[in-house]
Protein backbone atom coordinates (compact mmCIF):
# COMPACT_ATOMS: atom_id res chain seq x y z
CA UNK A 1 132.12 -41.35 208.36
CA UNK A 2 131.01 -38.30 206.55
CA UNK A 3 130.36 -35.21 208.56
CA UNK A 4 126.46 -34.51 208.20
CA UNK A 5 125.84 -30.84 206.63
CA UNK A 6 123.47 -28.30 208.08
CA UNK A 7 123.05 -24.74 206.93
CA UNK A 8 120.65 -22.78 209.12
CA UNK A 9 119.03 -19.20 208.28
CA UNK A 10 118.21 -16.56 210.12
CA UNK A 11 116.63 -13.37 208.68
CA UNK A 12 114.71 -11.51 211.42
CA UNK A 13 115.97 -9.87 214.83
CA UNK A 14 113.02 -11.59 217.00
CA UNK A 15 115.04 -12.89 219.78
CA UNK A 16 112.45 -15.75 220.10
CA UNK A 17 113.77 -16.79 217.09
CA UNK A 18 116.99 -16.08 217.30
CA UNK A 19 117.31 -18.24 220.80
CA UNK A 20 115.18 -20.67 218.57
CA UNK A 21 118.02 -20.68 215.89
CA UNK A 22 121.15 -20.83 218.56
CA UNK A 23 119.21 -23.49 220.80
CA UNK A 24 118.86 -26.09 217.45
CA UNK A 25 122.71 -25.64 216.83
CA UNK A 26 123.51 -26.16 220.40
CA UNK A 27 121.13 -29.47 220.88
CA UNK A 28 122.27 -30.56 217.41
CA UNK A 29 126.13 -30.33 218.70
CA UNK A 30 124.95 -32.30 221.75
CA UNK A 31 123.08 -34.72 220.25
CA UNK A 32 125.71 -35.76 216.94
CA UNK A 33 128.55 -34.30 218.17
CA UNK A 34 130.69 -31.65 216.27
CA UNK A 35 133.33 -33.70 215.28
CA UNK A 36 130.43 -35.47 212.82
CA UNK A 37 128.98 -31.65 211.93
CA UNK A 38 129.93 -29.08 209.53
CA UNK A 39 127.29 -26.14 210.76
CA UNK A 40 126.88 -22.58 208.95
CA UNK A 41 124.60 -19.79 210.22
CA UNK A 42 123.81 -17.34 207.29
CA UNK A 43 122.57 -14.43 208.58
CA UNK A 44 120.55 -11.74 205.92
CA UNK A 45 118.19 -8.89 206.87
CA UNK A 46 117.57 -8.03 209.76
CA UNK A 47 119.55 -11.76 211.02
CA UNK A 48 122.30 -9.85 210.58
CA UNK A 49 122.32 -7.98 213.56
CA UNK A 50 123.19 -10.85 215.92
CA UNK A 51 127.09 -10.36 214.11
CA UNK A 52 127.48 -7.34 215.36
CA UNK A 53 130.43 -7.36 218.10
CA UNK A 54 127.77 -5.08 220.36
CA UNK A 55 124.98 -7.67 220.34
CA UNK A 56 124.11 -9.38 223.26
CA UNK A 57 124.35 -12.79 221.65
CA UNK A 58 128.35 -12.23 220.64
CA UNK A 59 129.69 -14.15 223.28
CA UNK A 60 127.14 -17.22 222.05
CA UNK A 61 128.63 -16.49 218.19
CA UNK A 62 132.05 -16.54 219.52
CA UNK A 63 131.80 -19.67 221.74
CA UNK A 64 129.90 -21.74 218.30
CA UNK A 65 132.62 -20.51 216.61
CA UNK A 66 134.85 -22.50 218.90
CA UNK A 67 132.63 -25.54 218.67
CA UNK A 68 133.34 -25.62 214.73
CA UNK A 69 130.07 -23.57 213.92
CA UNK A 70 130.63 -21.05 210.53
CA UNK A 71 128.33 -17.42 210.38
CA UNK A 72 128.11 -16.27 206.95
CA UNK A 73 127.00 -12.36 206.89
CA UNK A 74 125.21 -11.59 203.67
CA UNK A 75 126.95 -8.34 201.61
CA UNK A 76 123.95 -6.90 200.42
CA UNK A 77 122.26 -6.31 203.97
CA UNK A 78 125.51 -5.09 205.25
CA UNK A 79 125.86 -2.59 202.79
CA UNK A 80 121.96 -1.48 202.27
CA UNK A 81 122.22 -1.18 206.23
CA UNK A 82 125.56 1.12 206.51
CA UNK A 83 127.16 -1.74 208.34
CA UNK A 84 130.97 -2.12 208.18
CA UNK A 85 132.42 -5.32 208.44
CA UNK A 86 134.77 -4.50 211.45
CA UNK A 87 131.28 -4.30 213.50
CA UNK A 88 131.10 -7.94 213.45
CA UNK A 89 132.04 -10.49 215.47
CA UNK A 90 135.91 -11.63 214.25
CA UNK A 91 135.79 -14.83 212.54
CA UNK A 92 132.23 -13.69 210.92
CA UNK A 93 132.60 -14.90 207.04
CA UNK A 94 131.05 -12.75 204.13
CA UNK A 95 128.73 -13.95 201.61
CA UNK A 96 127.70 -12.19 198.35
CA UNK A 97 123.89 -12.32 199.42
CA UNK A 98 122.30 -14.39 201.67
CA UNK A 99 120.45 -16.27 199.37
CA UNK A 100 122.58 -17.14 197.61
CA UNK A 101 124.37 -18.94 199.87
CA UNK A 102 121.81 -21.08 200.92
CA UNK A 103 121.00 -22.16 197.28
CA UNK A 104 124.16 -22.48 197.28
CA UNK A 105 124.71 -25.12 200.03
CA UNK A 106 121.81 -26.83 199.30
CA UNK A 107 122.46 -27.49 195.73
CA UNK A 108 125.70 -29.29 197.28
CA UNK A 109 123.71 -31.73 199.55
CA UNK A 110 123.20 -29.46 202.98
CA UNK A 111 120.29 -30.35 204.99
CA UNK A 112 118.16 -26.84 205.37
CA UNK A 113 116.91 -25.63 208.56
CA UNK A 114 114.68 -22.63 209.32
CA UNK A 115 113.79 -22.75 213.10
């Protein structure tokens, strides 16, 4: 069977939203089950902020990340912010913009999600 494809975006620090965003992965793990998932978060603006190794949702990034779940960090916030990349959470990936990325995956067939 072919693993469905989900990208998810999150662009805003509002932790409403944010618990929004990490509750949909979590019930959409539990409902199809990871093994038939391939799940990225891209994170641009002010989304980025949940990467950072000091943010109190780091242990959440880090335990999706063991449950298959990719965080993409767009470049262009990271830099127009001042924010390094050894801030983040290990394991968070890189993307030239944010954007981008999501045109990106949905151009390839990924269903879209903005919680």
């Amino acid at each position: 069977m072919e693993k469905y494809r989900v990208v998810f975006q999150l662009n805003e620090e509002d932790p409403l939203r944010i618990n929004l965003v990490l509750s949909n992965i979590r019930n959409l793990i539990a409902d199809l089950g990871g093994e038939n998932l391939e799940i990225e978060l891209v994170g641009y603006s002010n989304g980025v902020k949940i990467f950072l190794h000091s943010s109190e949702y780091a242990e959440i990034i880090d335990n999706l990340m063991f449950s298959g779940v990719k965080f993409a960090a767009c470049s262009n916030t990271l830099n127009a912010m001042g924010i390094k990349t050894g801030r983040l959470v290990k394991g968070v990936e890189m993307v030239s913009s944010g954007i981008g990325e999501l045109v990106r995956k949905q151009s390839h067939g990924w269903i879209y999600i903005r919680p």
